[in-house]
N, C-alpha and C. Protein backbone atom coordinates (compact mmCIF):
# COMPACT_ATOMS: atom_id res chain seq x y z
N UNK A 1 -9.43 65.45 6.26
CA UNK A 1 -9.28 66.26 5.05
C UNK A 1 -7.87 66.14 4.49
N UNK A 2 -6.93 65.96 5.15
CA UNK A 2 -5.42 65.56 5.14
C UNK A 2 -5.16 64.57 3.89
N UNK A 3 -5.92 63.63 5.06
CA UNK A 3 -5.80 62.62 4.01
C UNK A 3 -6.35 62.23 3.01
N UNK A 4 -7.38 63.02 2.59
CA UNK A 4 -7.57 62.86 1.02
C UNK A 4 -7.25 63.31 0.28
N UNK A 5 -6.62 64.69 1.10
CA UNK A 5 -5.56 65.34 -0.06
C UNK A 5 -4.53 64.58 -0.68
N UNK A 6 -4.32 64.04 0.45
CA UNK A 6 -2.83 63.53 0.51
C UNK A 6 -3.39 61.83 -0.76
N UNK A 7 -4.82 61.45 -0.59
CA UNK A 7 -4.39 60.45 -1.26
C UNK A 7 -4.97 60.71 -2.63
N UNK A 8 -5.61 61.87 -2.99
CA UNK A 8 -5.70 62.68 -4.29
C UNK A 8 -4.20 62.58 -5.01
N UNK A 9 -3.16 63.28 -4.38
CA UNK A 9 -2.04 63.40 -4.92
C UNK A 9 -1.14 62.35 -5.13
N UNK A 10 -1.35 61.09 -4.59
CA UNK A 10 -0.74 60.29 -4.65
C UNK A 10 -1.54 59.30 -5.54
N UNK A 11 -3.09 59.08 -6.08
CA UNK A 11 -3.34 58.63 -6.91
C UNK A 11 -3.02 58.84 -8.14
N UNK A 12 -2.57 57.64 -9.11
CA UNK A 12 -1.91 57.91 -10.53
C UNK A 12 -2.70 57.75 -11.72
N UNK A 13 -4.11 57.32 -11.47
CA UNK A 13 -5.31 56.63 -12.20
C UNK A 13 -5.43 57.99 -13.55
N UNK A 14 -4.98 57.83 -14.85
CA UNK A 14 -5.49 58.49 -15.60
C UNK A 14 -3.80 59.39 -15.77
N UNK A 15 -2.54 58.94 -15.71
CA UNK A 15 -1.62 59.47 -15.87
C UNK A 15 -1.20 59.11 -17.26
N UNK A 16 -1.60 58.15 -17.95
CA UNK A 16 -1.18 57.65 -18.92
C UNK A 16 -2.01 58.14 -19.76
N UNK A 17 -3.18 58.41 -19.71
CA UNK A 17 -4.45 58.95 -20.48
C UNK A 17 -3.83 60.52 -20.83
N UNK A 18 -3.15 61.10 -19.77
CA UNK A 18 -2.97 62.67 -20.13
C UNK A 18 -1.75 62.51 -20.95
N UNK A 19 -0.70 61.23 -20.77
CA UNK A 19 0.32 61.31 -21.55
C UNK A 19 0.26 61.34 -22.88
N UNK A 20 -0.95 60.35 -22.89
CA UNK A 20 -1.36 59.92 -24.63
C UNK A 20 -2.13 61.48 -25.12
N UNK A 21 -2.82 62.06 -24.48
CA UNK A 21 -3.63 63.50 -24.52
C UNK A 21 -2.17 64.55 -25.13
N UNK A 22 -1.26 64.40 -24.46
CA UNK A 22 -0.17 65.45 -24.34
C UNK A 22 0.38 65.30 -25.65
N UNK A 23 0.90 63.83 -26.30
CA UNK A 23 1.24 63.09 -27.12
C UNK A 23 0.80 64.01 -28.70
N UNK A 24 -1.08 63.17 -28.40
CA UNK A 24 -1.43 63.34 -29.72
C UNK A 24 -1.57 64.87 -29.97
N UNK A 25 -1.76 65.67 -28.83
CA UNK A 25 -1.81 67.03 -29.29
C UNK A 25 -0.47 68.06 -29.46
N UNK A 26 0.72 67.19 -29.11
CA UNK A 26 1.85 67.62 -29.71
C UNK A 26 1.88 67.13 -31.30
N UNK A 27 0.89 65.98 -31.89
CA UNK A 27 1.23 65.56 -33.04
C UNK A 27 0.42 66.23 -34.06
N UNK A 28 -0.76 66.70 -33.79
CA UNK A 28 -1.73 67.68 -33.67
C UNK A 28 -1.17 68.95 -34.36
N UNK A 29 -0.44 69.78 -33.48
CA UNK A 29 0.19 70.88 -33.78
C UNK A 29 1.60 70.98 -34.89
N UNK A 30 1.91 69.90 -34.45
CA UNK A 30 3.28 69.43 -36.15
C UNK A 30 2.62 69.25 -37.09
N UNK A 31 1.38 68.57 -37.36
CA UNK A 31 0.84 67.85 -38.81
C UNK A 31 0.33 69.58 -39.16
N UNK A 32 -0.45 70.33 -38.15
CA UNK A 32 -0.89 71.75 -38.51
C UNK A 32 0.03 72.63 -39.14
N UNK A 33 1.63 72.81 -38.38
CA UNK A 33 2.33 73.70 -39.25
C UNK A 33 3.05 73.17 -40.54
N UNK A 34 3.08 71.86 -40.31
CA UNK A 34 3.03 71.13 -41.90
C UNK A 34 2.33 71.36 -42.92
N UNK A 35 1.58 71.23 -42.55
CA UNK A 35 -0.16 71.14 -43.61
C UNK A 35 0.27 73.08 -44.09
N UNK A 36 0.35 73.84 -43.11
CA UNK A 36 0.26 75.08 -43.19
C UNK A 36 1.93 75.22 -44.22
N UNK A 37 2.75 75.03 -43.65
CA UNK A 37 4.00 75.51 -44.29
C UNK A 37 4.06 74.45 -46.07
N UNK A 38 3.60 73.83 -45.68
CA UNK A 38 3.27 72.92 -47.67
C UNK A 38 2.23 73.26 -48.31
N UNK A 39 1.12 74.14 -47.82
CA UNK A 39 -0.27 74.47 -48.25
C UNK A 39 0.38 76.13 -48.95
N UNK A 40 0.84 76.44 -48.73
CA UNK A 40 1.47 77.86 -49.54
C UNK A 40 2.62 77.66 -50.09
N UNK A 41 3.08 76.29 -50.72
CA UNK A 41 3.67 76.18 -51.97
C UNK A 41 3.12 75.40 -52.85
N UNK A 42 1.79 74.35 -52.20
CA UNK A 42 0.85 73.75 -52.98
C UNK A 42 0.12 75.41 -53.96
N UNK A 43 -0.87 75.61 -52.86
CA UNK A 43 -1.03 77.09 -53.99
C UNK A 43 -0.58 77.90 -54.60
N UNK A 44 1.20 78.07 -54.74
CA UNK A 44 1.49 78.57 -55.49
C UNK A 44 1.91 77.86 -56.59
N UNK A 45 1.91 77.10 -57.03
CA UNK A 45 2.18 75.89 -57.71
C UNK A 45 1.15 75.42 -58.27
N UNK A 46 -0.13 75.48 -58.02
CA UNK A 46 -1.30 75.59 -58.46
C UNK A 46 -1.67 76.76 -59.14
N UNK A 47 -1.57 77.71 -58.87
CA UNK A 47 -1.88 79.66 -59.09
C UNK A 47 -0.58 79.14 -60.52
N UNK A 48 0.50 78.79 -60.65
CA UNK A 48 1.22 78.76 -61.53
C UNK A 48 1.09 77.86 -62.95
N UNK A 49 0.23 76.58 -62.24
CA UNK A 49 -0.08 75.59 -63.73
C UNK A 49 -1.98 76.58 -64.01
N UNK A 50 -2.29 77.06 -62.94
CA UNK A 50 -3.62 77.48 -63.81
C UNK A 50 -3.27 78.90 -64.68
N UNK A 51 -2.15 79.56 -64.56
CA UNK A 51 -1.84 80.82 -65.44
C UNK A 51 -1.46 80.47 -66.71
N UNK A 52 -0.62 79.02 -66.39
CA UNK A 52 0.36 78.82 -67.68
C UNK A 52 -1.06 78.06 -68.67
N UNK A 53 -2.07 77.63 -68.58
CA UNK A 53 -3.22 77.10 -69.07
C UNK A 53 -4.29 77.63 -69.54
C-alpha cells in the first residue's frame, strides 16, 4: 500500500494538462472583468447616443 502511495505521488502524468487548465482559467477570469469593466461604459455611451437621437 506504501508503495503506491508513494508511486501515486511521484507520478507526473497530467501535470502539464492542469498547468494549461490553471492557465486558461486565469485568462478566463481577466477577459471576464474586462468584458465587465468596458461593458458599463459601452452602455453608457450607448444610453447617451440613443437620448441624443
Amino acid at each position: 500500500m506504501l508503495n503506491r502511495i508513494k508511486g501515486l505521488l511521484a507520478d507526473e502524468q497530467g501535470g502539464e494538462v492542469l498547468e494549461y487548465a490553471l492557465i486558461v482559467g486565469l485568462i478566463v477570469v481577466a477577459a471576464i472583468a474586462a468584458i465587465t469593466a468596458v461593458g458599463t461604459k459601452v452602455l453608457a455611451r450607448w444610453t447617451s447616443l440613443d437620448s441624443s437621437i
